[in-house]
Protein backbone atom coordinates (compact mmCIF):
# COMPACT_ATOMS: atom_id res chain seq x y z
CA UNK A 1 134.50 78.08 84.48
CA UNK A 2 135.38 81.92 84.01
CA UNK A 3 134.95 81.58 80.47
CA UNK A 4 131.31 80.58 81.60
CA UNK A 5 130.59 83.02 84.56
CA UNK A 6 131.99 85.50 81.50
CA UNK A 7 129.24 84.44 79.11
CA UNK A 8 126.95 84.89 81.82
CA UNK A 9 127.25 88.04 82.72
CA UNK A 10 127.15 89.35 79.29
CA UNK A 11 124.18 87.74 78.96
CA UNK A 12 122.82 89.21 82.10
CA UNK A 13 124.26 92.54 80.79
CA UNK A 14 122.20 91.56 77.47
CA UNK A 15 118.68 91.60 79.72
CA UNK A 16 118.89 94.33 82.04
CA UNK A 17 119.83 96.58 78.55
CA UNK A 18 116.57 95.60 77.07
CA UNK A 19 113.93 95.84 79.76
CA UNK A 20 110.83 97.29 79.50
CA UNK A 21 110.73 100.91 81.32
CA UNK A 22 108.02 100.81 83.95
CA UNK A 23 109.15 104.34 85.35
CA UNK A 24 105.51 105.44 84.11
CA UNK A 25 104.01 102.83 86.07
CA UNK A 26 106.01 103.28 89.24
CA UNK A 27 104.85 106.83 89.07
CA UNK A 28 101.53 106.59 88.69
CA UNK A 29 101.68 103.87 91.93
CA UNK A 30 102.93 107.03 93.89
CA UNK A 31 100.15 108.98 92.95
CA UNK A 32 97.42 106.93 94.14
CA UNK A 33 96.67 105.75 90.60
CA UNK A 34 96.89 101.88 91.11
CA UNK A 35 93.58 101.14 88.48
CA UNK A 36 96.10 102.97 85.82
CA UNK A 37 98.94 101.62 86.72
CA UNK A 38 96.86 98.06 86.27
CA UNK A 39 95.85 99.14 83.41
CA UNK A 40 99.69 99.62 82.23
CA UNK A 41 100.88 96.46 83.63
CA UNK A 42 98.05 94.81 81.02
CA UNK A 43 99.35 96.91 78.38
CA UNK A 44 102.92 95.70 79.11
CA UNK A 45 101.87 92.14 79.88
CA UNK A 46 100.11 91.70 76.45
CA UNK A 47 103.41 92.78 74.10
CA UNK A 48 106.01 91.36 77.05
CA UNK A 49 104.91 89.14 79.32
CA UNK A 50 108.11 87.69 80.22
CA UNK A 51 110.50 90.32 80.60
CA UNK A 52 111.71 90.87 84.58
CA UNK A 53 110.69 94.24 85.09
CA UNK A 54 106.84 93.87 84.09
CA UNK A 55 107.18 90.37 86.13
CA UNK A 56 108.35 92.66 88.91
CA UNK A 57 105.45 95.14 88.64
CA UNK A 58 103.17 92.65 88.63
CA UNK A 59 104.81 91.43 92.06
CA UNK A 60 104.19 94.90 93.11
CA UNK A 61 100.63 95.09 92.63
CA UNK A 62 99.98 91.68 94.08
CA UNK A 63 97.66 92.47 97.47
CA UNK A 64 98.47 89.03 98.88
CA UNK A 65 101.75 89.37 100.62
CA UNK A 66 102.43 85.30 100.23
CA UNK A 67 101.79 85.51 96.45
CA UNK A 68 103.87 88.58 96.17
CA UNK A 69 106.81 87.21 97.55
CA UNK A 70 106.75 84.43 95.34
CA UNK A 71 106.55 86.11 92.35
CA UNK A 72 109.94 88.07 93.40
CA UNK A 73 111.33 84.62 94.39
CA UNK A 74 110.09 83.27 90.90
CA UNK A 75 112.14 86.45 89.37
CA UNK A 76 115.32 86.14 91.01
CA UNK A 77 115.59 82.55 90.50
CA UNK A 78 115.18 83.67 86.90
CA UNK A 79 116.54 86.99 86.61
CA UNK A 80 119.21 87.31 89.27
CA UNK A 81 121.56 90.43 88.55
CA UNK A 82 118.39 92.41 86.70
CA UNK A 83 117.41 96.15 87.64
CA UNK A 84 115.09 95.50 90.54
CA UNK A 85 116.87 92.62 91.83
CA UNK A 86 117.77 94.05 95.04
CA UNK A 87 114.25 95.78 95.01
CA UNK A 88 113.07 92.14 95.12
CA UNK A 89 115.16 91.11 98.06
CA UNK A 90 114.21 94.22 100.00
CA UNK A 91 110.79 93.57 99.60
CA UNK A 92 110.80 90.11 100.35
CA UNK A 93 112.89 91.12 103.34
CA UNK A 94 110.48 93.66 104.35
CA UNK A 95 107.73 91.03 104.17
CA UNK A 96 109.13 88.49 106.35
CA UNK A 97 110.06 91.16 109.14
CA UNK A 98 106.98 92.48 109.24
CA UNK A 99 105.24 89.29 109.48
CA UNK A 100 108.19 88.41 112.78
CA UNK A 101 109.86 85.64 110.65
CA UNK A 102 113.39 87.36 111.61
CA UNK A 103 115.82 84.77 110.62
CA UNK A 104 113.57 84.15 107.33
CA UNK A 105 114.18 88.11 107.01
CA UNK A 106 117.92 87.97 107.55
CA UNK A 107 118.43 85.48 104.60
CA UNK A 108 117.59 87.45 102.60
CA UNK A 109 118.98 90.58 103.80
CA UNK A 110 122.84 88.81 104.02
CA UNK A 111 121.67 88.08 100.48
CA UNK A 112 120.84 91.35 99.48
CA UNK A 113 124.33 93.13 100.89
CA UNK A 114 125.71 90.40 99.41
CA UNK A 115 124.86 90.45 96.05
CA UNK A 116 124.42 94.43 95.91
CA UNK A 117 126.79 95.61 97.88
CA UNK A 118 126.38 99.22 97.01
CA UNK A 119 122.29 99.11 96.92
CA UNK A 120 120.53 102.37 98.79
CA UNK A 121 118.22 99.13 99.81
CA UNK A 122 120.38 98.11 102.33
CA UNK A 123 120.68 101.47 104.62
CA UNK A 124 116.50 101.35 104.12
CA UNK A 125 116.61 97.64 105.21
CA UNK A 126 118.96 99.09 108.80
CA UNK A 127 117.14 97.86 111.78
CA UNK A 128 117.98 95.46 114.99
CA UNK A 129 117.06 91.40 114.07
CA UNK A 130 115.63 89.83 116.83
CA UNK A 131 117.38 86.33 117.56
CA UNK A 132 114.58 84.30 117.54
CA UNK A 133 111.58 84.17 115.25
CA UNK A 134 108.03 85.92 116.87
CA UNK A 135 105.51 85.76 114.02
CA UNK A 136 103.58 89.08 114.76
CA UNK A 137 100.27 88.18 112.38
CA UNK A 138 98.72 84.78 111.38
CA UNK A 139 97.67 85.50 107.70
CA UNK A 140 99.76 87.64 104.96
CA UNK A 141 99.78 91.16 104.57
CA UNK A 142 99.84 92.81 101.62
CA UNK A 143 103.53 93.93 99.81
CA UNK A 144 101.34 97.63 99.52
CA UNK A 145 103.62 100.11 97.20
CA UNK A 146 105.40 102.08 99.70
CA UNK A 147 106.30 105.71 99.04
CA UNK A 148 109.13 107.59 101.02
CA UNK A 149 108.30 111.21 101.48
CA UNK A 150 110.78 112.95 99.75
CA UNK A 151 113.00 115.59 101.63
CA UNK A 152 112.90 118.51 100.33
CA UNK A 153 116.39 121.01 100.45
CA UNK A 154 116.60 123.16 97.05
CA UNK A 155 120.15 125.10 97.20
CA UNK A 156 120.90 128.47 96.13
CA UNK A 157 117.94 129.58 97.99
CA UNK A 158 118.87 131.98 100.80
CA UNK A 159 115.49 133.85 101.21
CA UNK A 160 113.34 133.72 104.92
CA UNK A 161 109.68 133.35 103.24
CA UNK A 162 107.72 130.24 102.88
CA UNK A 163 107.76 128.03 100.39
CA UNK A 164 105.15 125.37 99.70
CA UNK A 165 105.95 124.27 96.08
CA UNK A 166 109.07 122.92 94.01
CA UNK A 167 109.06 120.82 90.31
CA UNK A 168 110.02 117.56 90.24
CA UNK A 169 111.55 118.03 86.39
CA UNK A 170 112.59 114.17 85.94
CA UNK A 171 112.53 110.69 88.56
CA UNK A 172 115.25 108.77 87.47
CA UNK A 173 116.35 105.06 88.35
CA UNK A 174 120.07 105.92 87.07
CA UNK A 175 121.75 108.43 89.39
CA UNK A 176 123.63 109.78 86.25
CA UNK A 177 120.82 110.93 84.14
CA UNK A 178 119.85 112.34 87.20
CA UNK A 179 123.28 114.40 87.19
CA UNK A 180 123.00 115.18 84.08
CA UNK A 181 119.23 116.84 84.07
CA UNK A 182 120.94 118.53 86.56
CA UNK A 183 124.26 120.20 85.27
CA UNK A 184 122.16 121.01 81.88
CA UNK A 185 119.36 123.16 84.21
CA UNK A 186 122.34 124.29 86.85
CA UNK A 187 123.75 126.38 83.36
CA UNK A 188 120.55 128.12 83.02
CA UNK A 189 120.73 129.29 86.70
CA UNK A 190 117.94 126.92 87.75
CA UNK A 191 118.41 125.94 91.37
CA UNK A 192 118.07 122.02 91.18
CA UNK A 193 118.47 119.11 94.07
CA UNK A 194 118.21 115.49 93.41
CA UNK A 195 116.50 113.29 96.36
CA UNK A 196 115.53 110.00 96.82
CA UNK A 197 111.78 108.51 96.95
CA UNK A 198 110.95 104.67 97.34
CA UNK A 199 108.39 103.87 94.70
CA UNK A 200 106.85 100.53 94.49
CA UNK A 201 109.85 99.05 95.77
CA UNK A 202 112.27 101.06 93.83
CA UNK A 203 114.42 103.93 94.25
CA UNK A 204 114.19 106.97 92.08
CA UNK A 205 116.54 109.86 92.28
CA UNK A 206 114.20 112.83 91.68
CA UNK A 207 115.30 116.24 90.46
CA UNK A 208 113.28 118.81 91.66
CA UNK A 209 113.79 122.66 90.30
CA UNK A 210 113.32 125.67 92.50
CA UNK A 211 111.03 126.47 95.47
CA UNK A 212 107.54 128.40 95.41
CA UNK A 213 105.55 129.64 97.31
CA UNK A 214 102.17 129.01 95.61
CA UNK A 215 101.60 126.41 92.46
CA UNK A 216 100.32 129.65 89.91
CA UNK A 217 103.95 130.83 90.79
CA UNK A 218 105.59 127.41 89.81
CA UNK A 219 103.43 126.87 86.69
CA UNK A 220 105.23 129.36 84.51
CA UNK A 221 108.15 128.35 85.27
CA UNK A 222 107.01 124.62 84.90
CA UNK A 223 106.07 125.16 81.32
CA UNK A 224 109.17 126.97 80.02
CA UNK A 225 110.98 123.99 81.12
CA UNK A 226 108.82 120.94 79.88
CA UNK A 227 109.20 123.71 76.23
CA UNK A 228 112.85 124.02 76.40
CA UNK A 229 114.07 120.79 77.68
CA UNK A 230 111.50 118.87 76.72
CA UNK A 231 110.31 117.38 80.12
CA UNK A 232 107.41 116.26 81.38
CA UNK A 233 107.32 117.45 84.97
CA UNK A 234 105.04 118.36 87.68
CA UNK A 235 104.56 120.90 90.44
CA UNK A 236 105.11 119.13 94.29
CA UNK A 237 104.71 120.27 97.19
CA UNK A 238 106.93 120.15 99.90
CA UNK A 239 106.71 118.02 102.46
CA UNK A 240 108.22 119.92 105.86
């Protein structure tokens, strides 16, 4: 049996290594740009229409909250320890609470801190259960992509004048490459500070560079990074 639960888990290992990156996509959800992000999902669909993570973007842009929820079902009956796993959970979580089915809900939340134990999913999933199930809406809503706004705190910064702006340099799913953007611009002097910011069910860790107080004053700065590191950021602004 170990030897088994062994091979599994390599296996498991095996898929999440090879998944199809739909960072791109997720980002272009946040920005309002849902035909595009179609658009990619078709793209993805047509060279990989099986992997989990393009499965799990098309979940995400499902309108129809029933059919969303079983795609992610579908997924983690198929895919049960890949990247957006707990993203799944959450979101089918998230569906069933909102709709009042609170016992429905709490399946899969014990699920969810069960199997991902260390997920940022479960402090966003925090709330009081109500004993008893109140279905608050007769028909499905939609599982719309939901977008945290992103709190803002660059260090290092000690002056009293307004700032409107910052560049988000790099949105990361793995906290580490996150770090590591970091230390790299932190040598140059560049005041960095990674948040958090639910996108389409998932949760990037964002590192944004300096603070500004108008975008002509972050663009310079914008383009000697995306030259020197190679990035392909964006000027923000900050949400107060």
């Amino acid at each position: 049996m170990k030897k088994i639960l062994t091979i599994i888990l390599f296996t498991a290992s095996i898929l999440i290594s090879q998944e199809v990156d739909i960072v791109p996509a997720l980002q272009q959800i946040e920005s309002g740009n849902l035909k595009k992000a179609e658009a990619t999902l078709k793209e993805l669909q047509s060279k990989n229409p099986n992997d989990p993570s393009v499965l799990f973007l098309d979940a995400v842009l499902t309108k129809d909250g029933d059919q969303a929820a079983e795609k992610y079902e579908t997924i983690l009956e198929k895919f049960p320890r890949f990247q957006y796993a707990d993203a799944s959970l959450y979101r089918i979580f998230s569906y069933y609470y909102s709709l009042g089915y609170y016992k429905k809900a709490e399946e899969y939340l014990t699920r969810l801190k069960k199997d991902f134990p260390e997920s940022p999913y479960i402090k966003s999933a925090a709330r009081n259960i109500p004993d008893v199930d109140e279905p608050s809406v007769q028909k499905s809503e939609p599982l719309a992509p939901v977008t945290k706004p992103v709190q803002e705190k660059i260090v290092q910064q000690t002056e009293t004048k307004t700032y409107s702006f910052t560049i988000q340099a790099g949105a990361f799913l793995n906290i580490d490459n996150a770090k590591n953007l970091c230390e790299r611009l932190n040598k140059e002097n560049y005041s960095t500070e990674i948040t958090t910011k639910e996108v389409g069910g998932s949760i990037l860790n964002v590192v944004n560079v300096g603070k500004f107080i108008s975008e002509d004053d972050a663009k310079p700065v914008l383009s000697l990074l995306e030259k020197k590191y190679n990035l392909k950021g964006r000027v923000v602004p900050i949400n107060k």
